[in-house]
C-alpha atoms as a PDB file:
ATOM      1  CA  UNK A   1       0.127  26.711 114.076  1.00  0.00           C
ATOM      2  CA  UNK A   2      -1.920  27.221 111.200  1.00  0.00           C
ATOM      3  CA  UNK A   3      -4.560  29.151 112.959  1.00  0.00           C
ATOM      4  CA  UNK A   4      -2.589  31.248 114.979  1.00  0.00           C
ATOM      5  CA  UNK A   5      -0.441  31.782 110.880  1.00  0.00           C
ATOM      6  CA  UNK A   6      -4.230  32.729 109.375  1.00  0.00           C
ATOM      7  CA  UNK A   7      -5.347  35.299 112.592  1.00  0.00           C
ATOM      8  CA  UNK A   8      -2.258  37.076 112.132  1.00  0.00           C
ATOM      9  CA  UNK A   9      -2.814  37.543 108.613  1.00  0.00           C
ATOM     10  CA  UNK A  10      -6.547  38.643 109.140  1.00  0.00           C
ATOM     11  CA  UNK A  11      -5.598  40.876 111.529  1.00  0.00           C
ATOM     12  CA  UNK A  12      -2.757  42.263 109.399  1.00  0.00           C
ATOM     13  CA  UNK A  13      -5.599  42.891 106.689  1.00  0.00           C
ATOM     14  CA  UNK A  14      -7.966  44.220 108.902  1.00  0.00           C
ATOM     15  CA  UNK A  15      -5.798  46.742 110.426  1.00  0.00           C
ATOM     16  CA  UNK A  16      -4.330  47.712 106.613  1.00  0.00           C
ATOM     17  CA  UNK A  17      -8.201  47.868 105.565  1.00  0.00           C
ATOM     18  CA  UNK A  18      -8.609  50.280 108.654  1.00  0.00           C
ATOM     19  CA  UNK A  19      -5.692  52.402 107.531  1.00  0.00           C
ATOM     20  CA  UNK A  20      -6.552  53.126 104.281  1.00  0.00           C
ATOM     21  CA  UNK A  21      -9.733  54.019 105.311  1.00  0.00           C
ATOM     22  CA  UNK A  22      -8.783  56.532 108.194  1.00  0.00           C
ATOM     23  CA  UNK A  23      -6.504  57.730 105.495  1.00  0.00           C
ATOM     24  CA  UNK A  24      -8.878  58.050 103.005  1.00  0.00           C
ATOM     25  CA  UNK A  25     -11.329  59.974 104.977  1.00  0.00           C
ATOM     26  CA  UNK A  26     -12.341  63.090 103.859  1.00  0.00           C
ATOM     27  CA  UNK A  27     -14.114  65.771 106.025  1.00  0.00           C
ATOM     28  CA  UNK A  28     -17.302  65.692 106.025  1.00  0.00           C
ATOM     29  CA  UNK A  29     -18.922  69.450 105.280  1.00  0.00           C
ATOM     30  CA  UNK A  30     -22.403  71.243 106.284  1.00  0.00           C
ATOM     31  CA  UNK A  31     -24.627  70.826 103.805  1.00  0.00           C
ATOM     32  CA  UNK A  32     -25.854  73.898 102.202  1.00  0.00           C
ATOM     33  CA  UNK A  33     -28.147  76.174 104.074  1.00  0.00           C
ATOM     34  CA  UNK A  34     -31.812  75.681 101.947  1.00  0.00           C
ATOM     35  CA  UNK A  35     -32.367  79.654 100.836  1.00  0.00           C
ATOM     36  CA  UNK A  36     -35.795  79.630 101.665  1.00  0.00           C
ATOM     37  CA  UNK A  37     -37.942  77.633 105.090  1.00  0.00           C
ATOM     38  CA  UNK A  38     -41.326  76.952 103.829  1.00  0.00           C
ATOM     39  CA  UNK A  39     -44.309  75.735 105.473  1.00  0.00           C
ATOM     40  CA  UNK A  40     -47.775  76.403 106.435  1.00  0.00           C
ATOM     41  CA  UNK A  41     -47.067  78.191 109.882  1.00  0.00           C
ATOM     42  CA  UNK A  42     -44.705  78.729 112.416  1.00  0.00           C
ATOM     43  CA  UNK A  43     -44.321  78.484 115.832  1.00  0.00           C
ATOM     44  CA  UNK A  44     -41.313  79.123 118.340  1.00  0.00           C
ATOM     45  CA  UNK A  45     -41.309  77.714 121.778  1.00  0.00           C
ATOM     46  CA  UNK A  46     -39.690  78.235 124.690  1.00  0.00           C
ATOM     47  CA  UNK A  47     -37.577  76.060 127.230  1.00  0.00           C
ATOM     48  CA  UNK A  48     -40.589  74.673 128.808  1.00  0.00           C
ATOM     49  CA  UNK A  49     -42.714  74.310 125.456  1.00  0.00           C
ATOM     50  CA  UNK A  50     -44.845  77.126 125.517  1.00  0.00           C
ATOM     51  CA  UNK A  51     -45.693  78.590 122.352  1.00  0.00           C
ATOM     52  CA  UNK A  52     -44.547  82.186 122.227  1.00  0.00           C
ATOM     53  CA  UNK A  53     -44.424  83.365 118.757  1.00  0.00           C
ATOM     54  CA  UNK A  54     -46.302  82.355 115.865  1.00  0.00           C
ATOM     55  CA  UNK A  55     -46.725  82.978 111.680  1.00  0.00           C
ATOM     56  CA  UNK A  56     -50.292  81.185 110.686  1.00  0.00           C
ATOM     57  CA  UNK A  57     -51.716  82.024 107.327  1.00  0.00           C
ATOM     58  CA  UNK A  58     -55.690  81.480 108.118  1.00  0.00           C
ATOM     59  CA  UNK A  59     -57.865  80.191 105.006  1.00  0.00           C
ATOM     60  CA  UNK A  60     -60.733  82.641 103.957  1.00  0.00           C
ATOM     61  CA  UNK A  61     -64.193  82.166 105.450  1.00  0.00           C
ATOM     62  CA  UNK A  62     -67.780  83.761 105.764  1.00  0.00           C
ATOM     63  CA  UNK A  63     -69.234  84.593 109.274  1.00  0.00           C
ATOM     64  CA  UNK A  64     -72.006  86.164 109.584  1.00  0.00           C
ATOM     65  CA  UNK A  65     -72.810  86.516 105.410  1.00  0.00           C
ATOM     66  CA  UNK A  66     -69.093  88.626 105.919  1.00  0.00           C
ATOM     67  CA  UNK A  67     -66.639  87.060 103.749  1.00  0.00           C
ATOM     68  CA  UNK A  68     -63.039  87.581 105.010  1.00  0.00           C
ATOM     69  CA  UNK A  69     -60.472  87.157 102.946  1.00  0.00           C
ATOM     70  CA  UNK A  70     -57.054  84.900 103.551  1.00  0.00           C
ATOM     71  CA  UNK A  71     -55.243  86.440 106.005  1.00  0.00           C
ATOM     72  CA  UNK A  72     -51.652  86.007 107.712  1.00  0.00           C
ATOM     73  CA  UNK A  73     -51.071  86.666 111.458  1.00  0.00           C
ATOM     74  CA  UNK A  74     -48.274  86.991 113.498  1.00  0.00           C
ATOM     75  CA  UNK A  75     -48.111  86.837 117.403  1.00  0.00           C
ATOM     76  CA  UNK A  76     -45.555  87.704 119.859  1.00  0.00           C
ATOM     77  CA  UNK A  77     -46.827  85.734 122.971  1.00  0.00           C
ATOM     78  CA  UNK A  78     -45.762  86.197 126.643  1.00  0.00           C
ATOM     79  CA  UNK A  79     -44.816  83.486 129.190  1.00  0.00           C
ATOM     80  CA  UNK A  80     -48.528  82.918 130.480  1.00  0.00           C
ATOM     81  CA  UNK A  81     -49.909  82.490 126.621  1.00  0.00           C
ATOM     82  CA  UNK A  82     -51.340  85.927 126.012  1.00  0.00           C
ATOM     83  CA  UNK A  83     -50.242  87.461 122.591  1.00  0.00           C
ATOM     84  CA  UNK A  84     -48.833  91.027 123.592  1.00  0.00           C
ATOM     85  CA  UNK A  85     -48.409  91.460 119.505  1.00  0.00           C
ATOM     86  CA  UNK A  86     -50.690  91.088 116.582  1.00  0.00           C
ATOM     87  CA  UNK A  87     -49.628  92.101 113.089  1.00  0.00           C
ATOM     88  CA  UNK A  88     -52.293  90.976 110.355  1.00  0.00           C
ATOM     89  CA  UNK A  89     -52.323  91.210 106.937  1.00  0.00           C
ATOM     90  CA  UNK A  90     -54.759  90.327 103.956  1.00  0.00           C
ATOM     91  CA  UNK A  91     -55.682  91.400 100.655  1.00  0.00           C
ATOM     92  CA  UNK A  92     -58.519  94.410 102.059  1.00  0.00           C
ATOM     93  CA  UNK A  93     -55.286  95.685 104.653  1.00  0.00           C
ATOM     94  CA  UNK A  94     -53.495  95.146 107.788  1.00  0.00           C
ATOM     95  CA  UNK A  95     -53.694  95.975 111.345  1.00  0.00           C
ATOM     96  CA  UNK A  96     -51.142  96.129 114.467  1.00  0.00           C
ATOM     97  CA  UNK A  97     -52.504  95.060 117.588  1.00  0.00           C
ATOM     98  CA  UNK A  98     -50.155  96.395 120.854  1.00  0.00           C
ATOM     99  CA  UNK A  99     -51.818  94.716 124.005  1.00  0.00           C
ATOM    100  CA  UNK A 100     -51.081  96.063 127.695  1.00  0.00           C
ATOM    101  CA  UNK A 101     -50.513  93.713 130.665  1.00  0.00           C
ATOM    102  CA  UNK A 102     -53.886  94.715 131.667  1.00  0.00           C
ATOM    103  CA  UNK A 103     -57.365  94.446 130.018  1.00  0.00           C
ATOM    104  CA  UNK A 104     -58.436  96.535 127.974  1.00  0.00           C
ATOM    105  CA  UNK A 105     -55.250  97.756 127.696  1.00  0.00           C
ATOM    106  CA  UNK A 106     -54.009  98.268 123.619  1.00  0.00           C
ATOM    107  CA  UNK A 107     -53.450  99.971 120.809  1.00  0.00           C
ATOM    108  CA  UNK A 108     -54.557  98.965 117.170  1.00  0.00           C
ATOM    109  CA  UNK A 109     -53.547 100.856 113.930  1.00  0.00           C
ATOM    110  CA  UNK A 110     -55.533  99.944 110.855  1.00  0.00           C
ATOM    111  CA  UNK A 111     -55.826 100.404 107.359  1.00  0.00           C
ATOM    112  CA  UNK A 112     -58.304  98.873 105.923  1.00  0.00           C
ATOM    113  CA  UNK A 113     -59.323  99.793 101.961  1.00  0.00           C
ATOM    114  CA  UNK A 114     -59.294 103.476 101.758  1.00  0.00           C
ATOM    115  CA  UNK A 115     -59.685 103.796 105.307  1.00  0.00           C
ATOM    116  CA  UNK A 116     -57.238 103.890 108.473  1.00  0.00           C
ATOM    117  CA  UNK A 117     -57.236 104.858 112.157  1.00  0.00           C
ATOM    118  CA  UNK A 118     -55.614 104.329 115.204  1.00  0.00           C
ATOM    119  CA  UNK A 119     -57.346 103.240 118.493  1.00  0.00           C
ATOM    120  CA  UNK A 120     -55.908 103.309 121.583  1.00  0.00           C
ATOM    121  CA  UNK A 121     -57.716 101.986 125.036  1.00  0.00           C
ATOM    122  CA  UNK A 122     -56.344 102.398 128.401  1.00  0.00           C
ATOM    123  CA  UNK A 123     -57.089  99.778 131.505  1.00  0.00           C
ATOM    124  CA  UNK A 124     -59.975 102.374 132.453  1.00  0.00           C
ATOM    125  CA  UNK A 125     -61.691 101.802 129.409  1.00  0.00           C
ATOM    126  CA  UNK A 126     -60.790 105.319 128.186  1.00  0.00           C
ATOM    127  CA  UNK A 127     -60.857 104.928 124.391  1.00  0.00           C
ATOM    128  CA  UNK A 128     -58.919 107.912 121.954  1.00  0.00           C
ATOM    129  CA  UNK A 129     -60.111 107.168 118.153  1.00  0.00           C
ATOM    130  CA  UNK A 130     -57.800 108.898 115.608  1.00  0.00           C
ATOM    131  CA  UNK A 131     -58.622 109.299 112.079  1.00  0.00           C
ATOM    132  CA  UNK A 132     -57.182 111.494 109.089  1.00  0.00           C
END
């Protein structure tokens, strides 16, 4: 008799323990949206994983005694892993790269120091070169 006296009294203090703390509960709220998403690079995949857009910054370098400076590139990549867009930019300028379906398909506006043009190539191989 004792027992069954001491499980109804834990189980009295259990369920008042509960109460007050469904009572108690407060909702919970999103946390705060961080202002800025930093990191090195970027990527964003698709469904089945693929890699179709991408922010890199690549470090300088020197190839072929040419330095090149630090320079940031983004891609827009289609579903078989060919980047359709290039947009690059560095200290010397910054170039747009529009690629066709076909090679050499594109079109590249640069401007790069004092200088700028705009190249565009057809799948023939035709090239028009236009500068100011």
């Amino acid at each position: 008799m004792k027992i069954q006296r001491l499980l109804i009294v834990l189980t009295i203090l259990n369920l008042a323990l509960l109460l007050t703390q469904l009572f108690q509960a407060r909702p919970t709220l999103a946390q705060s949206v961080a202002p800025v998403l930093r990191g090195k690079g970027l990527e964003i995949v698709d469904d089945q994983g693929r890699i179709r857009a991408s922010i890199t910054v690549l470090p300088g370098s020197t190839a072929n005694k040419q330095p090149f400076p630090e320079t940031v590139i983004l891609r827009l990549i289609d579903g078989k892993g060919k980047p359709l867009v290039k947009l690059a930019a560095s200290e010397q300028g910054s170039v747009l790269g529009l690629l066709g379906d076909s090679e050499p398909t594109y079109a590249r506006i640069e401007a790069n120091g004092a200088s700028t043009f705009v190249k565009l190539t057809n799948k023939d191989g035709h090239e028009q070169v236009v500068k100011p």
